[in-house]
N, C-alpha and C. Protein backbone atom coordinates (compact mmCIF):
# COMPACT_ATOMS: atom_id res chain seq x y z
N UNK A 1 11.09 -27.25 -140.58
CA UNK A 1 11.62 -27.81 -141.81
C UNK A 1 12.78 -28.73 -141.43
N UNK A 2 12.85 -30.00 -142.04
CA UNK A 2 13.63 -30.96 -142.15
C UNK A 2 14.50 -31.10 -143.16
N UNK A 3 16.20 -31.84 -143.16
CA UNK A 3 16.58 -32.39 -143.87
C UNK A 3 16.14 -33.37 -144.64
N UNK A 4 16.58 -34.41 -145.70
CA UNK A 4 16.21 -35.98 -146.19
C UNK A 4 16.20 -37.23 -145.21
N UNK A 5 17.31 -36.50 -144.60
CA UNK A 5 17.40 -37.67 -142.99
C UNK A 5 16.80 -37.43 -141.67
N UNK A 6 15.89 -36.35 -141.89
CA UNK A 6 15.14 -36.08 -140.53
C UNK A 6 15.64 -34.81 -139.57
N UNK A 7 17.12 -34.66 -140.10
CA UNK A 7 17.39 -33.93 -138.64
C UNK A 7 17.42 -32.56 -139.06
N UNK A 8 16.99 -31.35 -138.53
CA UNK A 8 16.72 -29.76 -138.96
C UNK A 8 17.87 -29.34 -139.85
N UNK A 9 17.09 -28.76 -140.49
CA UNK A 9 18.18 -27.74 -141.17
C UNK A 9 18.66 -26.66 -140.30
N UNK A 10 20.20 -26.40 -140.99
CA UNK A 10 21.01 -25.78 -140.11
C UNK A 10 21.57 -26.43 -139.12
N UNK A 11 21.10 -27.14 -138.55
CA UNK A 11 21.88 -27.91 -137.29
C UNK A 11 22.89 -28.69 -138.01
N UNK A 12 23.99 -28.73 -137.37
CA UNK A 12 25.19 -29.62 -137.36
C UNK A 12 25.02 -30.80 -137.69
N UNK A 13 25.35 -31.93 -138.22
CA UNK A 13 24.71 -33.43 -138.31
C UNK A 13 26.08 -33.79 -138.35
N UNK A 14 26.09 -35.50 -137.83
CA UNK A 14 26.77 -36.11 -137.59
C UNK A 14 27.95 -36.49 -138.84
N UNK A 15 28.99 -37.33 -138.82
CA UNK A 15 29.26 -37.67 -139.59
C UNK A 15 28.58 -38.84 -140.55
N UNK A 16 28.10 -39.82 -139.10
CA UNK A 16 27.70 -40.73 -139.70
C UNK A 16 25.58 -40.28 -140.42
N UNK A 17 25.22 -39.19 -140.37
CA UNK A 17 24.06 -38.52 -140.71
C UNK A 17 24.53 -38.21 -141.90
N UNK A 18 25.91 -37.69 -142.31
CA UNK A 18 26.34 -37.22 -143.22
C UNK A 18 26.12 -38.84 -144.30
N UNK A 19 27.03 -39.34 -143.89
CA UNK A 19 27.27 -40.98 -144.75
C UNK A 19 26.20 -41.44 -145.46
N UNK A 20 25.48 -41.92 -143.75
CA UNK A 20 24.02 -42.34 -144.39
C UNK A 20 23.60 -41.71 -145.59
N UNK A 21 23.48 -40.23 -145.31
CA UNK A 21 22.78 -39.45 -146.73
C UNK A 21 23.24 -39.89 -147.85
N UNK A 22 24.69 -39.45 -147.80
CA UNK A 22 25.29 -39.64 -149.20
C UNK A 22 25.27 -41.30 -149.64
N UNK A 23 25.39 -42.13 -149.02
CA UNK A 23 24.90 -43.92 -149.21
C UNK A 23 23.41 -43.39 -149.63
N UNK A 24 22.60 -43.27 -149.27
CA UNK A 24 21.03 -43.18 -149.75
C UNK A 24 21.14 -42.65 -151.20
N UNK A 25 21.44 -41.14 -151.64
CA UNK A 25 21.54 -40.69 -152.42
C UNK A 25 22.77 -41.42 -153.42
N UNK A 26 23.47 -42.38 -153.62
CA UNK A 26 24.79 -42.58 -154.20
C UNK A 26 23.21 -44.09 -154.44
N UNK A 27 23.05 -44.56 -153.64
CA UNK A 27 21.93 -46.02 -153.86
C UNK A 27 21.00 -45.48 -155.16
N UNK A 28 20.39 -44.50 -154.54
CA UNK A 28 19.60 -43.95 -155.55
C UNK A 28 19.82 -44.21 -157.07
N UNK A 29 21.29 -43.10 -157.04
CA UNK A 29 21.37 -42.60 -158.09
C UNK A 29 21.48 -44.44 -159.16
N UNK A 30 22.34 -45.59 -158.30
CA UNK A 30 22.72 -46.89 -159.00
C UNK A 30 21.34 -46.62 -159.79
N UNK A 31 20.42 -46.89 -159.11
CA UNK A 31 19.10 -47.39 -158.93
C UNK A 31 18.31 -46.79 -159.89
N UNK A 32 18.57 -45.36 -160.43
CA UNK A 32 17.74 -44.71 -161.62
C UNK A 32 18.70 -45.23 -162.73
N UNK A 33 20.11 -45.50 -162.60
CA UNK A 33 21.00 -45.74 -163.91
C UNK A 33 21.10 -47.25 -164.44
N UNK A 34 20.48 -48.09 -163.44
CA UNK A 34 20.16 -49.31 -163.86
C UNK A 34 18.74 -49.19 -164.58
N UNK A 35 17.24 -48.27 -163.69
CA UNK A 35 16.52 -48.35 -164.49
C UNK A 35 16.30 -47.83 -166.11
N UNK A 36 17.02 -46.38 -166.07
CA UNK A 36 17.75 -46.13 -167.51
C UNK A 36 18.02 -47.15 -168.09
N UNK A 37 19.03 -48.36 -168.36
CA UNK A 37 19.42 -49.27 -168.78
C UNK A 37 18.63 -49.74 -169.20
N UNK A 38 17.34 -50.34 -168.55
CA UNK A 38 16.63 -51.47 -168.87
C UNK A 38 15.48 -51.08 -170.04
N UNK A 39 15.42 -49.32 -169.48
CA UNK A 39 14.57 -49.10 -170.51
C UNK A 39 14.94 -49.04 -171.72
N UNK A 40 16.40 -48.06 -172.03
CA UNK A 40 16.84 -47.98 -173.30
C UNK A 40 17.00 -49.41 -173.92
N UNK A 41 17.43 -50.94 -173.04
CA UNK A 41 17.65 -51.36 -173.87
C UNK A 41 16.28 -52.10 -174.43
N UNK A 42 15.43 -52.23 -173.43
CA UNK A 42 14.15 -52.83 -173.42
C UNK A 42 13.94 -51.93 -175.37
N UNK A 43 13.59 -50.97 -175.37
CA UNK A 43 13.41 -50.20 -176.18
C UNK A 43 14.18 -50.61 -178.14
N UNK A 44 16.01 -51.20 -177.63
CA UNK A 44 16.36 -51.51 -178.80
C UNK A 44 15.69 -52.59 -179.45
N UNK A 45 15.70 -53.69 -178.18
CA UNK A 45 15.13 -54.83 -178.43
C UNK A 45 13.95 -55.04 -179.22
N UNK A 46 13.17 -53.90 -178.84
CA UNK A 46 11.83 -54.08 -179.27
C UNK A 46 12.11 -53.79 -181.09
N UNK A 47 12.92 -52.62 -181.21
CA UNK A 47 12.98 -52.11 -182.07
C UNK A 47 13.46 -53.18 -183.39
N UNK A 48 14.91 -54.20 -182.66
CA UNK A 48 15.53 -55.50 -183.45
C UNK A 48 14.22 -56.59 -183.40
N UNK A 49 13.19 -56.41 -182.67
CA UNK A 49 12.38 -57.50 -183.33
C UNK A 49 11.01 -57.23 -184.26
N UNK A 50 10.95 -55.76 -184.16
CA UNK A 50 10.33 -55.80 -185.29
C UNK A 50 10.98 -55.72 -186.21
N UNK A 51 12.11 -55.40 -186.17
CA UNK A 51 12.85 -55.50 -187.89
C UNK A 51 12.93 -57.13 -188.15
N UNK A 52 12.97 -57.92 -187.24
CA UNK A 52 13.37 -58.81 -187.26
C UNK A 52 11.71 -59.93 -188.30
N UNK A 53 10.58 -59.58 -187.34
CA UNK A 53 9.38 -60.04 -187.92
C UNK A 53 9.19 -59.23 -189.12
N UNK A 54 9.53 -58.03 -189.63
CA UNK A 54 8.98 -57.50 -190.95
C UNK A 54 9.96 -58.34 -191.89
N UNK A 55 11.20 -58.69 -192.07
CA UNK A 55 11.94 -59.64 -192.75
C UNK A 55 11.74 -61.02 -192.77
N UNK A 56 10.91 -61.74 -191.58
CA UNK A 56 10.43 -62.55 -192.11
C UNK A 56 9.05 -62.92 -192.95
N UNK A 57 8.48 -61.82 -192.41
CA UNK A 57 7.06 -61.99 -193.09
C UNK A 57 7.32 -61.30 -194.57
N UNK A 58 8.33 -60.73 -194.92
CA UNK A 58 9.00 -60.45 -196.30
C UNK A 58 9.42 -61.76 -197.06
N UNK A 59 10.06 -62.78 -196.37
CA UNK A 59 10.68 -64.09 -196.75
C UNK A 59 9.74 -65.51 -197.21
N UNK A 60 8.61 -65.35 -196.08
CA UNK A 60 7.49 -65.84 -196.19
C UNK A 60 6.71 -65.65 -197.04
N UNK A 61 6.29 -64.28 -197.53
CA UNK A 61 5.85 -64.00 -198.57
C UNK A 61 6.21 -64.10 -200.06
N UNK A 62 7.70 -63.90 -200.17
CA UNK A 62 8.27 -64.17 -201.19
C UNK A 62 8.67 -65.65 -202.05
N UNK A 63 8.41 -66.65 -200.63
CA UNK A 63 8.68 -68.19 -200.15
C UNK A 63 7.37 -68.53 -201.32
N UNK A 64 6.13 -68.08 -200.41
CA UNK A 64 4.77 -68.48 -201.67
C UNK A 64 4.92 -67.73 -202.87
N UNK A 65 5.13 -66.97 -203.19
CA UNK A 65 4.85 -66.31 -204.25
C UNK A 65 6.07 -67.16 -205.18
N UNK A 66 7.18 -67.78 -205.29
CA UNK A 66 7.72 -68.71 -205.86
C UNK A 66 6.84 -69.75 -206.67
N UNK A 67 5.67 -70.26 -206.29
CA UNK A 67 4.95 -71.35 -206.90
C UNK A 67 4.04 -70.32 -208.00
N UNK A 68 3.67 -69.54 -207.67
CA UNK A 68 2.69 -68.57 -208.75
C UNK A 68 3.64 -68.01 -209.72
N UNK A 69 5.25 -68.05 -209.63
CA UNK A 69 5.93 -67.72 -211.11
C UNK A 69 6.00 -68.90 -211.87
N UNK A 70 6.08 -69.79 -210.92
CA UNK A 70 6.24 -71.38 -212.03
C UNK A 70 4.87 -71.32 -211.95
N UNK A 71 3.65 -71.30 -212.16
CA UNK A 71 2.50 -71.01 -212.77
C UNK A 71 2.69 -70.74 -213.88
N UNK A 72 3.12 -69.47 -213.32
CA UNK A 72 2.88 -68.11 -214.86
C UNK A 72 3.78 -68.42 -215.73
N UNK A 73 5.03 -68.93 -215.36
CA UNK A 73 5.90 -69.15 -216.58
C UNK A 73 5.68 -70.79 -217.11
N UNK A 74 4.90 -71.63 -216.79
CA UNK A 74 4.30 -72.82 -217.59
C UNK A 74 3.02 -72.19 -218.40
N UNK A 75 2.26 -71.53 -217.84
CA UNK A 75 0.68 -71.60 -218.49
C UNK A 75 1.78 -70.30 -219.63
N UNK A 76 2.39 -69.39 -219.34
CA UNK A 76 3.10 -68.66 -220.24
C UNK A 76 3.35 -69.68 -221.83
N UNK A 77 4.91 -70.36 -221.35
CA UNK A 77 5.04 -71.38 -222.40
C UNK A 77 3.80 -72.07 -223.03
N UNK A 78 2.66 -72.93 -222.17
CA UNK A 78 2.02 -73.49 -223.18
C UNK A 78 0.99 -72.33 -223.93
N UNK A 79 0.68 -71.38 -223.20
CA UNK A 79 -0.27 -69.97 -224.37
C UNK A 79 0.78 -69.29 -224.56
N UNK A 80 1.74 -69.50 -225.19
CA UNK A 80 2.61 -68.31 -225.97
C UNK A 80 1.64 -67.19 -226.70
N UNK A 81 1.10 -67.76 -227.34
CA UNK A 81 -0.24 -66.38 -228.05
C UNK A 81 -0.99 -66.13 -227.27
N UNK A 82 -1.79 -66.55 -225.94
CA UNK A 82 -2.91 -65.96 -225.29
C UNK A 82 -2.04 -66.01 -223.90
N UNK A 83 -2.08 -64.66 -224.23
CA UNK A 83 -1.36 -63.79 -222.66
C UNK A 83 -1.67 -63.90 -221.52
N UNK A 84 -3.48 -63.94 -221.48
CA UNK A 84 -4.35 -63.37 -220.32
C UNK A 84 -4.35 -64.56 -218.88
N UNK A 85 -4.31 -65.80 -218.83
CA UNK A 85 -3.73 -66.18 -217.79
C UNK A 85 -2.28 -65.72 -217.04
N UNK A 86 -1.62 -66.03 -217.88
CA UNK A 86 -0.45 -66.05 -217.75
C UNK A 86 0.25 -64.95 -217.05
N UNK A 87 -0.42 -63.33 -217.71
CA UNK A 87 -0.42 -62.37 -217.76
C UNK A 87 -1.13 -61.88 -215.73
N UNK A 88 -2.03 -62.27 -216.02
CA UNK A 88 -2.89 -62.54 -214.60
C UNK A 88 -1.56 -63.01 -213.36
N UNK A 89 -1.14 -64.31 -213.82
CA UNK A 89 -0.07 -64.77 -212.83
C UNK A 89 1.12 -64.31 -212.91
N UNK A 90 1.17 -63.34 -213.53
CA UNK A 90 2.46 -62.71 -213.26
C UNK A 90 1.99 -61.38 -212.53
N UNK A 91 1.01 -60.74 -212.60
CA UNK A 91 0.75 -59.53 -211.64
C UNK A 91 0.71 -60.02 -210.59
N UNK A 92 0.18 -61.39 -210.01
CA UNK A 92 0.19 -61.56 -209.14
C UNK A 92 1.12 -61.83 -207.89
N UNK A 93 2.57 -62.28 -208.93
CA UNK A 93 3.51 -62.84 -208.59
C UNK A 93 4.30 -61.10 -208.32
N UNK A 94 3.99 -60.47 -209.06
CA UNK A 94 3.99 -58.50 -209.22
C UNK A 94 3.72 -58.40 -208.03
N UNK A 95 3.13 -58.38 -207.21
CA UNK A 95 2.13 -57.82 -206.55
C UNK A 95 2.66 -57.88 -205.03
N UNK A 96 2.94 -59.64 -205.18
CA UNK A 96 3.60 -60.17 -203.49
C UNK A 96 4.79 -59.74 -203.72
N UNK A 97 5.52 -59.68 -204.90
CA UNK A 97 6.94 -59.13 -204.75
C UNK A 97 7.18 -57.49 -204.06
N UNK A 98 5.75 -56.84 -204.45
CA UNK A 98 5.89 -55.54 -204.48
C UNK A 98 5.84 -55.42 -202.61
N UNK A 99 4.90 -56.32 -202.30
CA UNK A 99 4.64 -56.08 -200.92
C UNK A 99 5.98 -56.56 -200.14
N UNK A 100 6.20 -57.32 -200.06
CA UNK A 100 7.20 -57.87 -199.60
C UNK A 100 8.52 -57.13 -199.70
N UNK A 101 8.88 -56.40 -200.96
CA UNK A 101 9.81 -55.48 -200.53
C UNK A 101 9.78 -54.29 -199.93
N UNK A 102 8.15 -54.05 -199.85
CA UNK A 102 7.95 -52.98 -198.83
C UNK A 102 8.68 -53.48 -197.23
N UNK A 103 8.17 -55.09 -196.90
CA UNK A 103 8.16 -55.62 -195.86
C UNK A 103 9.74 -55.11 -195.27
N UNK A 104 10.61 -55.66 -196.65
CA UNK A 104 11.75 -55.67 -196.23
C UNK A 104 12.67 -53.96 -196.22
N UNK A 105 11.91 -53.16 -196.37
CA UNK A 105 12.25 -51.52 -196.42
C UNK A 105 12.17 -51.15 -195.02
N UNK A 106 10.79 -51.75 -194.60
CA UNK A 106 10.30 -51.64 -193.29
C UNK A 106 10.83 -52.29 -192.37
N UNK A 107 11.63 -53.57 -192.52
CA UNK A 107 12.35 -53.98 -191.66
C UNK A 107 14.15 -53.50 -191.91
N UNK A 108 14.42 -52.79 -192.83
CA UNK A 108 15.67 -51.74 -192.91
C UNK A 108 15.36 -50.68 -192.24
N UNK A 109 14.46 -50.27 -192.53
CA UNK A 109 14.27 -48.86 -191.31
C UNK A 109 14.42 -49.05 -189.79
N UNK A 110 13.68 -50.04 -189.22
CA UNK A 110 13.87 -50.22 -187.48
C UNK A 110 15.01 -51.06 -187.49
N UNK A 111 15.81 -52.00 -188.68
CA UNK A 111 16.73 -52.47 -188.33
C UNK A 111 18.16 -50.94 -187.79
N UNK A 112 17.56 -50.09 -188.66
CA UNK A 112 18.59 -48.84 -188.35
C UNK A 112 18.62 -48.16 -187.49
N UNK A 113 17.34 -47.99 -186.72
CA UNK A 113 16.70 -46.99 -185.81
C UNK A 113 17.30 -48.39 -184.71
N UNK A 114 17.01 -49.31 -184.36
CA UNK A 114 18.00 -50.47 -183.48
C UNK A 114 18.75 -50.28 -183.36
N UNK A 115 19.79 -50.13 -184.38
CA UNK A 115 21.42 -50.38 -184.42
C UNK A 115 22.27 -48.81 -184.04
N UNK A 116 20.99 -47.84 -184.32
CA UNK A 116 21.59 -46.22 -183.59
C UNK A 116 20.94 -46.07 -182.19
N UNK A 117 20.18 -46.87 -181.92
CA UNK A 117 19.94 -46.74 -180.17
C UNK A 117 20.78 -46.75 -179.35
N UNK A 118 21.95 -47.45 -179.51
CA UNK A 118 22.73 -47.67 -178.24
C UNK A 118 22.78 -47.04 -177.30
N UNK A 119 21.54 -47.55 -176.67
CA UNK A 119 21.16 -47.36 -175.28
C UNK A 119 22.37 -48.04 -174.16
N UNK A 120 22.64 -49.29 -174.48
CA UNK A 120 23.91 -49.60 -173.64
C UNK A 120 25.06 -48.52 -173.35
N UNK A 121 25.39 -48.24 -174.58
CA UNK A 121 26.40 -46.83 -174.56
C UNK A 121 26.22 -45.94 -173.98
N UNK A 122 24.86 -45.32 -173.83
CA UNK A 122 24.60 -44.20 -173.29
C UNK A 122 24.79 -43.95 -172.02
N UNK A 123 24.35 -45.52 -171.18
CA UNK A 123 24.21 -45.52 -169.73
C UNK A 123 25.23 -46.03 -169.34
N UNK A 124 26.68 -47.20 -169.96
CA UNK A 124 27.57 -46.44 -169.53
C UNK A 124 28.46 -45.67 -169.28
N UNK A 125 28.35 -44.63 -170.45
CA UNK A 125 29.24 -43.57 -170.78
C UNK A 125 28.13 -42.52 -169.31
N UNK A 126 27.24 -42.56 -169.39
CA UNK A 126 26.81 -41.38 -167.83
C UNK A 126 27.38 -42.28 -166.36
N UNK A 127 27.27 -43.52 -166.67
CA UNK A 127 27.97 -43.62 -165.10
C UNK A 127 29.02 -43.86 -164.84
N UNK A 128 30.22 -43.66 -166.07
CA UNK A 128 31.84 -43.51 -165.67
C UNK A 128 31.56 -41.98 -165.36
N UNK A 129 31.02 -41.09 -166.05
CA UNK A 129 30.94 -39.51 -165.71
C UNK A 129 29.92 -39.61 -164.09
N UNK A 130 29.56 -40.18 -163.92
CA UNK A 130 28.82 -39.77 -162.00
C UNK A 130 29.94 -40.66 -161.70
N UNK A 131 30.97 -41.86 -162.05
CA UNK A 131 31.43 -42.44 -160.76
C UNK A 131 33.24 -41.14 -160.96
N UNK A 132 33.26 -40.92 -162.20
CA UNK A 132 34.32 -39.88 -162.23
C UNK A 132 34.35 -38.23 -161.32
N UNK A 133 32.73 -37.86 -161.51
CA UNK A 133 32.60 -36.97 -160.29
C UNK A 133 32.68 -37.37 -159.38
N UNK A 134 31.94 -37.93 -158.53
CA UNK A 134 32.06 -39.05 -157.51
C UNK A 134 33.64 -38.94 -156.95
N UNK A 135 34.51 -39.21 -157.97
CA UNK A 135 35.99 -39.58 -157.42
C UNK A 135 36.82 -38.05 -157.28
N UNK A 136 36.21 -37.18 -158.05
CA UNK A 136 36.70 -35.84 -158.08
C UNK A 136 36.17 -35.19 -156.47
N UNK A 137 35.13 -35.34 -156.01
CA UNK A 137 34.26 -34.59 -155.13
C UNK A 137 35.20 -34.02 -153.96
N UNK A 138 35.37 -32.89 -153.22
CA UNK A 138 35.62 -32.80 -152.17
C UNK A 138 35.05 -31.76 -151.58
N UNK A 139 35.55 -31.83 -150.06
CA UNK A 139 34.28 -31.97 -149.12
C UNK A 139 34.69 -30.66 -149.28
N UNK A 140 33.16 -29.25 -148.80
CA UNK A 140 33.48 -28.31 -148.56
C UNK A 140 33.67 -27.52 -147.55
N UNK A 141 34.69 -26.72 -147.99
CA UNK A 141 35.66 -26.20 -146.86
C UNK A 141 34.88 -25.48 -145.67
N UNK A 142 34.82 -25.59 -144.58
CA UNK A 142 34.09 -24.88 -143.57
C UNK A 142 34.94 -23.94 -142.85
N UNK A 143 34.50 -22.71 -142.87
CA UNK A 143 35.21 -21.72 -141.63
C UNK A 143 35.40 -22.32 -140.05
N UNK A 144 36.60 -21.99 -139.31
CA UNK A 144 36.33 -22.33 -138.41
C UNK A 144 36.17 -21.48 -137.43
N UNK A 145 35.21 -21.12 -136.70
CA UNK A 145 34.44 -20.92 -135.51
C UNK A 145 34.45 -20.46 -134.65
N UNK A 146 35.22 -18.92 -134.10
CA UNK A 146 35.77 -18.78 -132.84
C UNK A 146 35.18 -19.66 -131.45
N UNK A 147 36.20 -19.84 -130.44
CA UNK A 147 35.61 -20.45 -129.60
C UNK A 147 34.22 -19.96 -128.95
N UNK A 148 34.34 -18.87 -128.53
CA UNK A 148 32.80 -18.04 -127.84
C UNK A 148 32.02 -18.25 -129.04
N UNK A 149 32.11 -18.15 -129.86
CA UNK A 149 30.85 -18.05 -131.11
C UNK A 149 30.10 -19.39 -131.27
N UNK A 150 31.49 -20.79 -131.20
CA UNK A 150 30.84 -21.90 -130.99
C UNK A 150 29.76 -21.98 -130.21
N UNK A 151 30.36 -21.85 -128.72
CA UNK A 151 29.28 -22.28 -128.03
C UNK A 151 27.69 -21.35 -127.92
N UNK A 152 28.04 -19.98 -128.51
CA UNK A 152 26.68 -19.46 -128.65
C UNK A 152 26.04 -20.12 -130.06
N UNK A 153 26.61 -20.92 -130.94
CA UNK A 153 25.83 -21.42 -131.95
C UNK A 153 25.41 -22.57 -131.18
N UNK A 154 25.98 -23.72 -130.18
CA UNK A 154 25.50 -24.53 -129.88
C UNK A 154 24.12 -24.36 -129.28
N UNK A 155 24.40 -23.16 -128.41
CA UNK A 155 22.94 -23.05 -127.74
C UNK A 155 21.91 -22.16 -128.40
N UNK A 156 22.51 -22.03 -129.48
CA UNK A 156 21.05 -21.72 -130.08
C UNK A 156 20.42 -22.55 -131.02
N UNK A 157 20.78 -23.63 -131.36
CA UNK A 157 21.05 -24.73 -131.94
C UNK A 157 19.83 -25.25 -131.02
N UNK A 158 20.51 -25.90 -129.83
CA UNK A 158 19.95 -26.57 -128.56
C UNK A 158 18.63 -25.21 -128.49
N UNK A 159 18.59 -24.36 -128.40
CA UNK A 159 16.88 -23.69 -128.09
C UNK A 159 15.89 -24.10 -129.11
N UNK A 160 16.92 -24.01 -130.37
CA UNK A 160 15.73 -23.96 -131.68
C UNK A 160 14.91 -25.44 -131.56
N UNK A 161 15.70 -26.82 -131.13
CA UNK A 161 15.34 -27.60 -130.93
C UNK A 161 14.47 -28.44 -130.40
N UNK A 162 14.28 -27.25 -128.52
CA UNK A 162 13.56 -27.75 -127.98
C UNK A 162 12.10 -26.68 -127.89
């Protein structure tokens, strides 16, 4: 059985075995907290553009449906007594209004579910807390070794090895 860096467990490792590790693992960790990032924000983004397309296709809709009230309210005026056109172009003008404020409900909802993502926040409020551990860390304390005991750990160290 091996360490991450190759060299046995239990055996002594260098300082610079030590470094390396902790550089590998400290790379790492950048490396998952940037990809965090990209996803959460990848994620808001998506979220601000569909709110963003359901409000316009709300605007658009509401844009045409403007010419079908001046319809309904001319053919209105000239049949003051006969309803049934008129009547017709106003459900209709009913109808896109109705949809369209669905549009725009639907683009209040992911506009909200967007604006509570803050995914930015998240990732860097976790990596002042890893670079704050990080700055807290210290090394742990090792017993030290009578001399005779050393060198019988060295050589058994050196047997297990070879």
């Amino acid at each position: 059985m091996s360490a991450p860096d190759g060299s046995p467990v239990g055996a002594e490792r260098s300082i610079g075995q030590l470094f390396a590790s902790a550089t590998t693992e400290l790379s790492a960790l950048v490396h998952d907290e940037i990809a965090l990032a990209k996803a959460q924000l990848k994620q808001d983004v998506k979220r601000g553009a569909t709110s963003g397309g359901a409000f316009t296709a709300a605007l658009v809709l509401l844009v045409f449906s403007l010419p079908m009230l001046n319809f309904a309210l001319a053919y209105g005026i000239r049949t003051w007594s006969h309803w049934n056109l008129a009547v017709c172009f106003l459900l209709s003008f009913a109808a896109n209004v109705l949809i369209a404020g669905l549009l725009a409900l639907i683009g209040v909802v992911f506009a909200k579910k967007a604006k509570k993502g803050q995914g930015a926040q998240k990732v860097a409020a976790s990596m002042k807390e890893t670079a704050g551990v990080l700055q807290n860390a210290k090394p742990h304390p090792r017993a030290e070794l009578p001399e005779d005991r050393t060198l019988a750990a060295i050589e058994a160290v050196a047997r297990s090895q070879s």
